[in-house]
C-alpha atoms as a PDB file:
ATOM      1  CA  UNK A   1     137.415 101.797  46.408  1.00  0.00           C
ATOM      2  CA  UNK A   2     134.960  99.540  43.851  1.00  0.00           C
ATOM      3  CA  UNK A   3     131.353 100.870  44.041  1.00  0.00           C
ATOM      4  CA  UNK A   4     128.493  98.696  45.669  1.00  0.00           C
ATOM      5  CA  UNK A   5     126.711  96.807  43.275  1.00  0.00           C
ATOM      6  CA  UNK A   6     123.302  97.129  42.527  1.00  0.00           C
ATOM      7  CA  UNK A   7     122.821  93.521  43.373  1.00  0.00           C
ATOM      8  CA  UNK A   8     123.754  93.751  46.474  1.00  0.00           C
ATOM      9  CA  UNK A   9     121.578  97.094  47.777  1.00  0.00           C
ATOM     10  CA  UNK A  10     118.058  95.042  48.110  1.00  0.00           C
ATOM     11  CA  UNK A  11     120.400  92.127  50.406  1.00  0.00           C
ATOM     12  CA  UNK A  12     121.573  95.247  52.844  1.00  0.00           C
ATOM     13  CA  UNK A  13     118.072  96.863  52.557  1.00  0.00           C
ATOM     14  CA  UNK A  14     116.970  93.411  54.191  1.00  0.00           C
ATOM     15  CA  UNK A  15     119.154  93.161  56.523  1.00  0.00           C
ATOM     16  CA  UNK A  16     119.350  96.361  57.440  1.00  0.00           C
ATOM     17  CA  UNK A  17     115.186  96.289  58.165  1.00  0.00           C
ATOM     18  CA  UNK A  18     115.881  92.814  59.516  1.00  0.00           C
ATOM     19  CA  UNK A  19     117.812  94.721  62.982  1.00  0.00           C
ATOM     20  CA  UNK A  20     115.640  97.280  62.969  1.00  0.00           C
ATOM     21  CA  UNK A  21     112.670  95.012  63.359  1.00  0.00           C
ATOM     22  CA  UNK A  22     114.938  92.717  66.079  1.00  0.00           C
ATOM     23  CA  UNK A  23     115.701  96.274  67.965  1.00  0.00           C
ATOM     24  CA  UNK A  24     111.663  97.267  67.910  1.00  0.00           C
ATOM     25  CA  UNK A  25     111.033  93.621  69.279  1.00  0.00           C
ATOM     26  CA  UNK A  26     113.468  93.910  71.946  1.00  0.00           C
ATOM     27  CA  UNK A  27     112.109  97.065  73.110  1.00  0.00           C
ATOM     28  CA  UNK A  28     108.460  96.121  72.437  1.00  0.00           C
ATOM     29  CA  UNK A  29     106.638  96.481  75.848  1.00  0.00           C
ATOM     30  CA  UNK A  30     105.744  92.684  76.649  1.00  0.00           C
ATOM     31  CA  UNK A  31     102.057  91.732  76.465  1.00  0.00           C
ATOM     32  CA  UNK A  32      99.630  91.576  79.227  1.00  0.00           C
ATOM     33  CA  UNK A  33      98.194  88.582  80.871  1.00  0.00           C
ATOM     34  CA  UNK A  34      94.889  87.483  79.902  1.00  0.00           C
ATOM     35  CA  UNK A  35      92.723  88.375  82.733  1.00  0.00           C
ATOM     36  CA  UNK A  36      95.319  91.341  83.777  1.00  0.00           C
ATOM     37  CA  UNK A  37      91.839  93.682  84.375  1.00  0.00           C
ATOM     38  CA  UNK A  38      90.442  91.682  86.943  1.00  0.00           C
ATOM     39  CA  UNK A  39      90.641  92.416  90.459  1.00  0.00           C
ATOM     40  CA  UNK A  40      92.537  89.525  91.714  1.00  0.00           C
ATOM     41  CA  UNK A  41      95.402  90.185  89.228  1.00  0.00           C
ATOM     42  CA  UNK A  42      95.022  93.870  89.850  1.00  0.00           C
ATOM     43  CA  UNK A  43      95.147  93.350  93.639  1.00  0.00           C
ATOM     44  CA  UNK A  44      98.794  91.488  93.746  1.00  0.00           C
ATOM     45  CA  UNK A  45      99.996  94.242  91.023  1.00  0.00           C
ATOM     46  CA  UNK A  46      98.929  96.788  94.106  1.00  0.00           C
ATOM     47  CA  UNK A  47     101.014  95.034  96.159  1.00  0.00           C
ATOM     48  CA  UNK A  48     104.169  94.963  94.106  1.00  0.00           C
ATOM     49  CA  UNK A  49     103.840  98.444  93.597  1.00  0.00           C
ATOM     50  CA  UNK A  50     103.694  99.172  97.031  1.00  0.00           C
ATOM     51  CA  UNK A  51     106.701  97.969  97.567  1.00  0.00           C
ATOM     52  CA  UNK A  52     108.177 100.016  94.483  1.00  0.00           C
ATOM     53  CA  UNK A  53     107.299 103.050  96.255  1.00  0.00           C
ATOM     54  CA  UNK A  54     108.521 101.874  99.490  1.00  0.00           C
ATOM     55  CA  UNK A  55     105.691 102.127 101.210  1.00  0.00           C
ATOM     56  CA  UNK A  56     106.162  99.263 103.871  1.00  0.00           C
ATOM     57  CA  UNK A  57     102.995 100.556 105.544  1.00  0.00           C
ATOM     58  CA  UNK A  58     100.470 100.421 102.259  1.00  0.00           C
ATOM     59  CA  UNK A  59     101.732  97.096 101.606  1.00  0.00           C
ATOM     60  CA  UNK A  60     100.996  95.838 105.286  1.00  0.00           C
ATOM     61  CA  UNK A  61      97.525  97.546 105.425  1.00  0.00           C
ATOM     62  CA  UNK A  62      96.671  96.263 101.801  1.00  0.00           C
ATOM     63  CA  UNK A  63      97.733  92.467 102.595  1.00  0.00           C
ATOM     64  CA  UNK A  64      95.293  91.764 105.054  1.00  0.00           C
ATOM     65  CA  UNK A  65      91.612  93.086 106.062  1.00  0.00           C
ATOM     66  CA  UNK A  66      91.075  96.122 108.300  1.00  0.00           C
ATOM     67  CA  UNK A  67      90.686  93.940 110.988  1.00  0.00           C
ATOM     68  CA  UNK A  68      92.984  92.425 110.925  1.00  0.00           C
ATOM     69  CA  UNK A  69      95.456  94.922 110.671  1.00  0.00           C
ATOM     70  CA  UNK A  70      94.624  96.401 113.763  1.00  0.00           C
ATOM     71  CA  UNK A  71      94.440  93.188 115.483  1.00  0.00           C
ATOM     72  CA  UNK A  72      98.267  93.032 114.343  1.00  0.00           C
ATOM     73  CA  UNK A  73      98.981  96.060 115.418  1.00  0.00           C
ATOM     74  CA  UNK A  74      97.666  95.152 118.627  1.00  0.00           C
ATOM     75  CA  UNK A  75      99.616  91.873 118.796  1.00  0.00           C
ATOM     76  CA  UNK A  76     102.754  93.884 118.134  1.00  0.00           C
ATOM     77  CA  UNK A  77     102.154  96.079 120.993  1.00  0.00           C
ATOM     78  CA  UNK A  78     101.782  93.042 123.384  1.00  0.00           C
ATOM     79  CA  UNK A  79     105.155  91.479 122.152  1.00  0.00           C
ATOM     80  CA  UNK A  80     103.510  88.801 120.245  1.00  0.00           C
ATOM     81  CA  UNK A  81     103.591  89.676 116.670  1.00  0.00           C
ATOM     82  CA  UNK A  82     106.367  91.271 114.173  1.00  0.00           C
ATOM     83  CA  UNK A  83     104.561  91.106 111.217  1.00  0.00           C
ATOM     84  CA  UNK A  84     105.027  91.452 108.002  1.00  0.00           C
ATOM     85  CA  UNK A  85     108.763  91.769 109.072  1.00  0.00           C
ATOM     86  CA  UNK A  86     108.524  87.934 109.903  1.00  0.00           C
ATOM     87  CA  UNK A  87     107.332  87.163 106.593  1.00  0.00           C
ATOM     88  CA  UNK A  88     111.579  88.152 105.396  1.00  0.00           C
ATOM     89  CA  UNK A  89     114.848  85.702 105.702  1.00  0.00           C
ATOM     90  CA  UNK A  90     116.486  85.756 108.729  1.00  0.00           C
ATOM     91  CA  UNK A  91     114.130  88.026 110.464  1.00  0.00           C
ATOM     92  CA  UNK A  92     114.895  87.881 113.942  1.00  0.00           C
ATOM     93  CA  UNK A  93     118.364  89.240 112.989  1.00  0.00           C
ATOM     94  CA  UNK A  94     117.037  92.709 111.376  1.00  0.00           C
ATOM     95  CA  UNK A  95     117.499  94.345 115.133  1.00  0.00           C
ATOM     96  CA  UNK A  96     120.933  93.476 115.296  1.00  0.00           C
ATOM     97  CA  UNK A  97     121.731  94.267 111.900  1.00  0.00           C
ATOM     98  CA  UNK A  98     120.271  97.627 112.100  1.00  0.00           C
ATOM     99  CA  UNK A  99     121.925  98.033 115.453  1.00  0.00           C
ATOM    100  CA  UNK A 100     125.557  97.145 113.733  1.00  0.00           C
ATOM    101  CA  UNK A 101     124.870  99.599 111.259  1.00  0.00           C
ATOM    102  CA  UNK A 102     123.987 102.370 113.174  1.00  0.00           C
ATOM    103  CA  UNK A 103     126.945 102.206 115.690  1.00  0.00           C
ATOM    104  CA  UNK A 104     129.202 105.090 115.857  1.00  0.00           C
ATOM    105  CA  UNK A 105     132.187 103.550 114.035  1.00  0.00           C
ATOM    106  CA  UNK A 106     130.461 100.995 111.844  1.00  0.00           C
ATOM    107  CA  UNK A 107     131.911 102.690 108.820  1.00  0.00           C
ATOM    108  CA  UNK A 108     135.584 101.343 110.076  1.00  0.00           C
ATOM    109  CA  UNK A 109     134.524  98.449 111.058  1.00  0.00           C
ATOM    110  CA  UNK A 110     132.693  97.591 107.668  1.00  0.00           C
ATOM    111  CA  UNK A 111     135.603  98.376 105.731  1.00  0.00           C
ATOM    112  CA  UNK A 112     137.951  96.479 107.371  1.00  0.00           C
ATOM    113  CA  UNK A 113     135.664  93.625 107.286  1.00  0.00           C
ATOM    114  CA  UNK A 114     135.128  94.120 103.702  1.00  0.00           C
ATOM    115  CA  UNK A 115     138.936  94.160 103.159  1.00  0.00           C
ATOM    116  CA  UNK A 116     139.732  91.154 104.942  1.00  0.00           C
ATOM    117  CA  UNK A 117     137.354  89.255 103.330  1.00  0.00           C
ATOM    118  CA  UNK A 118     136.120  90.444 100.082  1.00  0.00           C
ATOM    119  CA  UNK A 119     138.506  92.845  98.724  1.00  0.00           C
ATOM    120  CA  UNK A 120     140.336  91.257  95.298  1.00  0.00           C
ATOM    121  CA  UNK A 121     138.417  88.102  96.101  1.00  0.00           C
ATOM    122  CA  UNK A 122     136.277  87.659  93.150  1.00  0.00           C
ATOM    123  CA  UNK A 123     137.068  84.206  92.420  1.00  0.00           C
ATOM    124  CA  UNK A 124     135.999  83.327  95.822  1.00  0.00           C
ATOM    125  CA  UNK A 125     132.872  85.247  96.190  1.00  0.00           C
ATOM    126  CA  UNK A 126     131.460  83.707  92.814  1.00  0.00           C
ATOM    127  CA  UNK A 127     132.576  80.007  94.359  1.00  0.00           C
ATOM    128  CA  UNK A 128     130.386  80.823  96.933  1.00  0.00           C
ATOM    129  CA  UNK A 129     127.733  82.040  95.382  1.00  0.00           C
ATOM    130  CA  UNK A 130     127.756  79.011  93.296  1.00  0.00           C
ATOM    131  CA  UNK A 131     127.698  76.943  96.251  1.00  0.00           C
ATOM    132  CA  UNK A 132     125.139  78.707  97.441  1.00  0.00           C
ATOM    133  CA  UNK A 133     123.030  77.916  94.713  1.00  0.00           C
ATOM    134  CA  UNK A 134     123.529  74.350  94.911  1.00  0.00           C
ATOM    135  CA  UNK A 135     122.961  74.179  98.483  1.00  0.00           C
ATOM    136  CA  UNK A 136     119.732  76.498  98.297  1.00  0.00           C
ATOM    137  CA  UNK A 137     118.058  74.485  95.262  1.00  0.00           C
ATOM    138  CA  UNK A 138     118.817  71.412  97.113  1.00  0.00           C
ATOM    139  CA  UNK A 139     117.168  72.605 100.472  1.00  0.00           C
ATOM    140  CA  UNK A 140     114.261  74.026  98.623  1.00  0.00           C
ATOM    141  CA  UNK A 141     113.747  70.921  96.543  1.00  0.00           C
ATOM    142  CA  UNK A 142     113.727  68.384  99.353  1.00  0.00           C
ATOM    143  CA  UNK A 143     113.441  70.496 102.883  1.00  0.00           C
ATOM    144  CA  UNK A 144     110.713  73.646 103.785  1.00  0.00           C
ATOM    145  CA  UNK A 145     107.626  74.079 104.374  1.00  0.00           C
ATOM    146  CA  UNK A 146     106.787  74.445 100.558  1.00  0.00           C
ATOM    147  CA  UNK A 147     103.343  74.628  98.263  1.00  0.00           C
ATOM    148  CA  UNK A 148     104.896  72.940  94.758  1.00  0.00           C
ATOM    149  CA  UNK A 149     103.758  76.706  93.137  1.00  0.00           C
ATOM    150  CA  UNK A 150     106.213  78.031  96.077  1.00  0.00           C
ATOM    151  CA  UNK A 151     109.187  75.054  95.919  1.00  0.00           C
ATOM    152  CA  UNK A 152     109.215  76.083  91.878  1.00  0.00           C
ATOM    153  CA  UNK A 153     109.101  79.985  92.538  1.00  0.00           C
ATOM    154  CA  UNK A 154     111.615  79.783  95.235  1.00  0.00           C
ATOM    155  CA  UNK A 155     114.395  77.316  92.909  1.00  0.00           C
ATOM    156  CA  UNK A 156     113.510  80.138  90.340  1.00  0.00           C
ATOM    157  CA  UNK A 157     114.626  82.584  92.440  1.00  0.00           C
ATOM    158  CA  UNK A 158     117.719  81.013  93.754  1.00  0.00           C
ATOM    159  CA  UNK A 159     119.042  80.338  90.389  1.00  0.00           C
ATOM    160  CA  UNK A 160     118.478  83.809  89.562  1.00  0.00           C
ATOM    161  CA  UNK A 161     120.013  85.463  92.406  1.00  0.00           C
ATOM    162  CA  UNK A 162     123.089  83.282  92.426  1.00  0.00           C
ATOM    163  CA  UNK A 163     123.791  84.498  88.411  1.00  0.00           C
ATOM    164  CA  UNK A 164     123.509  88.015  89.591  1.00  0.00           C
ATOM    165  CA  UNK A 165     126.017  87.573  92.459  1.00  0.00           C
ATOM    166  CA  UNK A 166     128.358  85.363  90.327  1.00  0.00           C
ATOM    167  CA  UNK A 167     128.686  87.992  87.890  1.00  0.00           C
ATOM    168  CA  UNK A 168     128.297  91.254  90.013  1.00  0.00           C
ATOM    169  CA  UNK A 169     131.373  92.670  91.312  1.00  0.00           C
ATOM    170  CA  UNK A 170     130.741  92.231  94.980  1.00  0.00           C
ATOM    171  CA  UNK A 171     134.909  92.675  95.350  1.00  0.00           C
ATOM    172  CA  UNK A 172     135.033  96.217  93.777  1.00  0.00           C
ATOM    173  CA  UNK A 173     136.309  98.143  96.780  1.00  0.00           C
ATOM    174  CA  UNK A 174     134.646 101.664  95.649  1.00  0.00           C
ATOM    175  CA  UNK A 175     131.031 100.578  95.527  1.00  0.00           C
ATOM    176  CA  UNK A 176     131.603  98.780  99.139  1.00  0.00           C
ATOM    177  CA  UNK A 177     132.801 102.292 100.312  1.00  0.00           C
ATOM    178  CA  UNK A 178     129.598 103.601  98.794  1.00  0.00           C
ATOM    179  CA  UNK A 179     127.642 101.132  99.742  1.00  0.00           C
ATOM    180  CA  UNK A 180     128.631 101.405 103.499  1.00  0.00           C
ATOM    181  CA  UNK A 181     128.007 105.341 103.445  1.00  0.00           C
ATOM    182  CA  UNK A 182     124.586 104.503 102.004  1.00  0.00           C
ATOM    183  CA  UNK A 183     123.542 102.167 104.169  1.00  0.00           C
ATOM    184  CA  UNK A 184     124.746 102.996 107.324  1.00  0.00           C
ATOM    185  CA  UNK A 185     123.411 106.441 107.219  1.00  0.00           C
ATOM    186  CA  UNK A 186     120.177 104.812 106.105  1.00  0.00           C
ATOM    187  CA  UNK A 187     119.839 102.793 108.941  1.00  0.00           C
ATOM    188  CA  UNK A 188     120.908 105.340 111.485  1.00  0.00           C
ATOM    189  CA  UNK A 189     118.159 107.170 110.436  1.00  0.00           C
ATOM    190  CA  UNK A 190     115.505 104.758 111.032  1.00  0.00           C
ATOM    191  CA  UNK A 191     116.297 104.735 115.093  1.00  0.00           C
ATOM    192  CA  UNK A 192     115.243 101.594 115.235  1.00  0.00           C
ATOM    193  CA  UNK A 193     118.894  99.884 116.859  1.00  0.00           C
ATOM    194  CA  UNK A 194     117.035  97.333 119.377  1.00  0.00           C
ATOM    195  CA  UNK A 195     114.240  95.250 119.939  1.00  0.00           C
ATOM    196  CA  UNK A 196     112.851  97.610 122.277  1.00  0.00           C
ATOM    197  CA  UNK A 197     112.866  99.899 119.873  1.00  0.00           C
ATOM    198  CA  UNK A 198     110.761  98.657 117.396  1.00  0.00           C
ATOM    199  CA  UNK A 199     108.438  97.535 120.345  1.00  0.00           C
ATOM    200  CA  UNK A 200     108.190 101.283 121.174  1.00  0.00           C
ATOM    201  CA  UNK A 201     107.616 102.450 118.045  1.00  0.00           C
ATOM    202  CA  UNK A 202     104.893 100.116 117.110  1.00  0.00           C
ATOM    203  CA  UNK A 203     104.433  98.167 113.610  1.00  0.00           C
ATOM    204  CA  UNK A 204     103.084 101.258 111.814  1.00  0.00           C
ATOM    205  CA  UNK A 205     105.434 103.850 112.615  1.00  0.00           C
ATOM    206  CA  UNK A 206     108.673 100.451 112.284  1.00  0.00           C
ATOM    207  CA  UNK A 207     107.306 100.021 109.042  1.00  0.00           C
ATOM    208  CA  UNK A 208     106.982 103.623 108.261  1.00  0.00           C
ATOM    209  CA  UNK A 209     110.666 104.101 109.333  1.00  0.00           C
ATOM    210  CA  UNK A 210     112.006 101.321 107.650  1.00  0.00           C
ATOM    211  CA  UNK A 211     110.499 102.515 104.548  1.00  0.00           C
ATOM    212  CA  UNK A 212     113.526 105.082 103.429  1.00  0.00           C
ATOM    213  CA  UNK A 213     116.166 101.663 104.340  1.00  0.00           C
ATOM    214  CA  UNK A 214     114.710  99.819 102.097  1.00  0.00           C
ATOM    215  CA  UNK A 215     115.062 102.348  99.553  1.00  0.00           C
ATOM    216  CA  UNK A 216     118.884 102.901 100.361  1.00  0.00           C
ATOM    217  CA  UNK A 217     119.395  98.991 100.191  1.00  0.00           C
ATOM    218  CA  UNK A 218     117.264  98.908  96.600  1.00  0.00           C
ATOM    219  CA  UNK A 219     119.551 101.777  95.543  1.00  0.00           C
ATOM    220  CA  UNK A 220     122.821  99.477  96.522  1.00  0.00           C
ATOM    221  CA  UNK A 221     121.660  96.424  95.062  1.00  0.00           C
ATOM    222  CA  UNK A 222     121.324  98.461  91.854  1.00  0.00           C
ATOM    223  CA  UNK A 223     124.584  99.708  91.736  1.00  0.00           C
ATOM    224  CA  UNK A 224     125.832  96.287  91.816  1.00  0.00           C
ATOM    225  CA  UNK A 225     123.336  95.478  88.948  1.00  0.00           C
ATOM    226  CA  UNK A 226     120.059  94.225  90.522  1.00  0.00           C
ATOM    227  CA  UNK A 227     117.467  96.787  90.150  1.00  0.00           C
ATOM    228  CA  UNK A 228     114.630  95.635  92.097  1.00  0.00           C
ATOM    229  CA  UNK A 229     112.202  98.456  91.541  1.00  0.00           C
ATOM    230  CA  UNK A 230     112.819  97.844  87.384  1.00  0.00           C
ATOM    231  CA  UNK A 231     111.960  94.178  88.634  1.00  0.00           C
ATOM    232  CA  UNK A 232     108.423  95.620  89.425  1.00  0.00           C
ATOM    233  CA  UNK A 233     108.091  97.891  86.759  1.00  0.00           C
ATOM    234  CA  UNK A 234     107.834  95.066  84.377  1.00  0.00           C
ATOM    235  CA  UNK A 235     106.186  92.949  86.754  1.00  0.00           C
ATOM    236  CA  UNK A 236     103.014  91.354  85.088  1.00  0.00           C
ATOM    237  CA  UNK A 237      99.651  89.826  86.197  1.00  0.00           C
ATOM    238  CA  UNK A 238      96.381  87.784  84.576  1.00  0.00           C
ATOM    239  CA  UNK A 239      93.963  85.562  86.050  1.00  0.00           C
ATOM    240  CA  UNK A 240      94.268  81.472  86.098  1.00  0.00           C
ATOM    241  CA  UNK A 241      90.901  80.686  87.233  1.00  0.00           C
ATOM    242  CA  UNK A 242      88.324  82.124  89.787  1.00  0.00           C
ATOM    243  CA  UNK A 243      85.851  80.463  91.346  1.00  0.00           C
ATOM    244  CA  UNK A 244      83.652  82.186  93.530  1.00  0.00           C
ATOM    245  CA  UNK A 245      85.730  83.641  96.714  1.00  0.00           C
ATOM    246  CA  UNK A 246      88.742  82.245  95.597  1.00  0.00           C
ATOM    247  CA  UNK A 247      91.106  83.094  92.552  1.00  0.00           C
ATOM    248  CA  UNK A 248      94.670  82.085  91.128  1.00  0.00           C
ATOM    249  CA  UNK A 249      97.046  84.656  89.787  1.00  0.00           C
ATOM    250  CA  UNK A 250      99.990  84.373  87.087  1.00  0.00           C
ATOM    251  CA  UNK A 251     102.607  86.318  88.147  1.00  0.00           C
ATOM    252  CA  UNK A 252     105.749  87.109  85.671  1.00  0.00           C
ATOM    253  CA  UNK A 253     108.704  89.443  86.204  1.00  0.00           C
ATOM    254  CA  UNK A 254     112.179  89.104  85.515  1.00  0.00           C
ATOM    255  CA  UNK A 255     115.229  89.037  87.739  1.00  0.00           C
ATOM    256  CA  UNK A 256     118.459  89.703  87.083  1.00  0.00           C
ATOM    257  CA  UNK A 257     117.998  88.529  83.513  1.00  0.00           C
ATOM    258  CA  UNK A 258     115.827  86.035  84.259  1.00  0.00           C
ATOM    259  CA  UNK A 259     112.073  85.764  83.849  1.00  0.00           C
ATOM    260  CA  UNK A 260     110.616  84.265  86.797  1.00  0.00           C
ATOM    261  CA  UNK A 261     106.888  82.741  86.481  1.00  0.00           C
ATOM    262  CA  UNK A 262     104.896  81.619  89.717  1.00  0.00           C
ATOM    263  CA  UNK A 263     100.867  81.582  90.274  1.00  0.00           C
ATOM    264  CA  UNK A 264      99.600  83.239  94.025  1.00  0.00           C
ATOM    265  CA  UNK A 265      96.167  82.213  95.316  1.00  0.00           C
ATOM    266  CA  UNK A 266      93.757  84.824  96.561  1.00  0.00           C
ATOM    267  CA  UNK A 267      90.708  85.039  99.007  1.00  0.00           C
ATOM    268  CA  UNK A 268      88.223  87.494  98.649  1.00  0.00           C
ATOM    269  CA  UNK A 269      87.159  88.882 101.996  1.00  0.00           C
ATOM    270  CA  UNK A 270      84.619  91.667 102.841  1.00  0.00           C
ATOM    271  CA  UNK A 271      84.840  92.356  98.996  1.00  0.00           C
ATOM    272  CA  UNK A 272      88.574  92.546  98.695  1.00  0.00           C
ATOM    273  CA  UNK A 273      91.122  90.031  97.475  1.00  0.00           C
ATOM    274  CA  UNK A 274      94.120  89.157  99.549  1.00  0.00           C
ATOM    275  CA  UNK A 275      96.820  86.570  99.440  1.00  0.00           C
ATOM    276  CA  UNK A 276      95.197  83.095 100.991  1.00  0.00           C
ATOM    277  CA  UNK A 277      98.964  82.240 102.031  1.00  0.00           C
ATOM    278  CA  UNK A 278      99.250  85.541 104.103  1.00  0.00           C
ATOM    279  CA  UNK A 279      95.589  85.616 105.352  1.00  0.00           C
ATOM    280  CA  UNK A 280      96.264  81.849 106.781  1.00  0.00           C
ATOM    281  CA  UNK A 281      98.984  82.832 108.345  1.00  0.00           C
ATOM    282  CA  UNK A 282      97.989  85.594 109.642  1.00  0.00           C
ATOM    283  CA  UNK A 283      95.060  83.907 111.040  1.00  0.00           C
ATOM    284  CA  UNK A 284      97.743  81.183 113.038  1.00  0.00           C
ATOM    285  CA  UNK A 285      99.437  84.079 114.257  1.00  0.00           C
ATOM    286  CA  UNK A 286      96.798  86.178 116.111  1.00  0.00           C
ATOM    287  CA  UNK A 287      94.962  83.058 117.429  1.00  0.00           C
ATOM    288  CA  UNK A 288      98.654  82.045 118.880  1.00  0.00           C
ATOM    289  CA  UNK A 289      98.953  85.893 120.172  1.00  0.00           C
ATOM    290  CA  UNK A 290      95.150  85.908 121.650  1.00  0.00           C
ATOM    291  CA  UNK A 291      96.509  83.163 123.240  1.00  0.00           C
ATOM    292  CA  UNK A 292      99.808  84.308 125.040  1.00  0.00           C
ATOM    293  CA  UNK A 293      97.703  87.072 126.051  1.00  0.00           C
ATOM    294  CA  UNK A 294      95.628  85.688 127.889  1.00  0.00           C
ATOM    295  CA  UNK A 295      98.286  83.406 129.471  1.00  0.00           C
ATOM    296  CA  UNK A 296     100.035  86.261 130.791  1.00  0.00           C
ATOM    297  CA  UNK A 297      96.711  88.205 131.926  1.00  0.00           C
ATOM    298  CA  UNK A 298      96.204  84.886 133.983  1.00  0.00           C
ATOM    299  CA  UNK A 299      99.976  84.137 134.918  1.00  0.00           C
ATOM    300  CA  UNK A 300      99.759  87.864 136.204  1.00  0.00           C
ATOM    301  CA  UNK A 301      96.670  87.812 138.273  1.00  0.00           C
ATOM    302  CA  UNK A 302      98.116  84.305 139.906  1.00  0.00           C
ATOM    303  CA  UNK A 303     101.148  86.257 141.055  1.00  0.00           C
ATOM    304  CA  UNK A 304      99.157  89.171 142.539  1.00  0.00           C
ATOM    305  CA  UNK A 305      99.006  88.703 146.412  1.00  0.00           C
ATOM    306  CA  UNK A 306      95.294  87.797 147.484  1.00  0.00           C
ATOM    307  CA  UNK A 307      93.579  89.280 150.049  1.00  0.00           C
ATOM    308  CA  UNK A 308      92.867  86.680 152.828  1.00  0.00           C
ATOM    309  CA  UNK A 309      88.665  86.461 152.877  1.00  0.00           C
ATOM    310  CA  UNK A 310      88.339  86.841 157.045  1.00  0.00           C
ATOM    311  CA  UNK A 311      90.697  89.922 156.992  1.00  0.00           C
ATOM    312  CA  UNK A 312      88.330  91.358 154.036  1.00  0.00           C
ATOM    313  CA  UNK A 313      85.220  90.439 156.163  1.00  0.00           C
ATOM    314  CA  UNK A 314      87.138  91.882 159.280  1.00  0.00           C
ATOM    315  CA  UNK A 315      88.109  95.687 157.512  1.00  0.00           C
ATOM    316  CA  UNK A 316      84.325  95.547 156.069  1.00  0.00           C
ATOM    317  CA  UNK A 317      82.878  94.767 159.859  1.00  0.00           C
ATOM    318  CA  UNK A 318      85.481  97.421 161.297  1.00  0.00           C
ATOM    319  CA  UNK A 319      84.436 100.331 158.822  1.00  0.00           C
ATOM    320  CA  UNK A 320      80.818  99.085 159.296  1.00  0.00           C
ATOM    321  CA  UNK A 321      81.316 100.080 163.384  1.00  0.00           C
ATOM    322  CA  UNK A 322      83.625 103.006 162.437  1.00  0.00           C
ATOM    323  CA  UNK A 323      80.803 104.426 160.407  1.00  0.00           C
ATOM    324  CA  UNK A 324      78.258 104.088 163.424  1.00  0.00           C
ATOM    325  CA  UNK A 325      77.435 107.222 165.733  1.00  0.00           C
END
């Protein structure tokens, strides 16, 4: 074999440098925000990590003002509320979904479901996830309730979430068997199979109990390659503006290969800063609970029977003379 030339050692010294510069780069930490110290920015990044630790509770309590948590807490007991739980997709189904998976033979049932309609069907399942791209981005773009900061996060995330599913392999029969296992004993676990239950248990101790699910569902949506919790880890945060009691956050953190960039305004209240979306709703939601209270409390004391006044003034005259020597 002909020896290298000496010509050509500086060229593969170069290129050779060259990667490993391109490898450091890649696996440079990326830079932080400007304004990542403040409080604002450091107030949303206390969020996130609340939910990295699972810790449905923290993030509830550090959302909103003392308060008002209570006040929630208070709604919840009366029927009124299911906060933060209503702040998720599809939210009024989480009972029933719970309930499915905590049945006695919901394993069986899973898997036949999964083989009738997944299994070997990978062609079809990244159709529809491409379908269900288009259809999302289009809703998003042109229906909802949406701030233009939320319409842009929300296409974002869409996009994102439908090249995950296109590529994961959602057909793979072994990680649905695992999945299954995971889940179901995960939700068995939480006892929370009805409405009633979570009305029993009361939005601390749901939360509480739903904190372990969502860490079997993060550990499933990782084996099928969307790791949530490294979502958070690289999750970063810096300040826009701030002006007075109000603030706007940069938020970046990326998704399933994509890097997702929204802004979140903050309040500052009693000192603290909280998200201005949550507090206002928040705010809607116990004024609309104070409200069916006190509806009912009135509703009930209509149905109670009355006491006719004579026959009051009658037993009063009666256990006036009964009381006489």
């Amino acid at each position: 074999m002909p020896r290298s030339s000496s010509r050509s050692r500086p060229y593969l010294m170069s290129v050779s440098l060259t990667a490993l510069l391109l490898l450091a780069a890649c696996g440079r930490t990326p830079q932080e925000l400007p304004g990542a110290a403040t409080e604002p920015a450091a107030a949303v990044r206390q969020l996130a990590m609340h939910l990295r630790n699972n810790d449905l509770a923290g993030y509830a309590r550090a959302a909103v003002p003392p308060a008002q948590y209570v006040a929630l807490e208070t709604a919840w007991a009366q029927g009124h509320s299911r906060w933060p739980l209503s702040d998720l997709p599809l939210d009024e189904k989480l009972p029933a979904l719970l309930a499915a998976l905590s049945e006695k033979n919901a394993e069986q049932q899973l898997r036949r479901a999964f083989k009738a309609q997944l299994e070997g069907q990978a062609a079809s399942v990244r159709q529809a996830a491409h379908s269900l791209e288009l259809f999302g981005v289009q809703y998003i773009t042109h229906q909802g309730d949406y701030s233009p900061a939320q319409r842009a996060h929300y296409v974002q995330l869409v996009a994102a979430l439908s090249g995950w599913a296109q590529a994961a392999p959602l057909s793979d029969p072994t990680l649905a068997q695992s999945a299954i296992t995971t889940l179901t004993t995960a939700a068995r676990a939480t006892g929370l199979d009805s409405v009633q239950a979570f009305q029993q248990a009361g939005m601390t101790a749901s939360l509480q109990r739903l904190g372990p699910f969502a860490a079997a569902l993060k550990q499933v949506l990782a084996s099928y390659g969307l790791r949530l919790d490294d979502s958070i880890d690289q999750l970063r945060t810096g300040l826009v503006t701030q002006q007075g009691e109000q603030a706007t956050v940069r938020v970046q953190y990326p998704l399933a290969g994509t890097e997702l960039d929204l802004q979140v305004m903050l309040v500052r209240r009693d000192g603290h800063w909280y998200p201005a979306q949550t507090l206002a709703e928040v705010d809607a939601l116990l004024a609309a609970a104070q409200a069916a209270e006190q509806a009912r409390v009135q509703e009930a004391a209509a149905a109670a029977p009355s006491v006719p006044e004579t026959a009051a003034q009658d037993g009063g005259d009666n256990a006036g003379t009964a009381a006489k020597p």
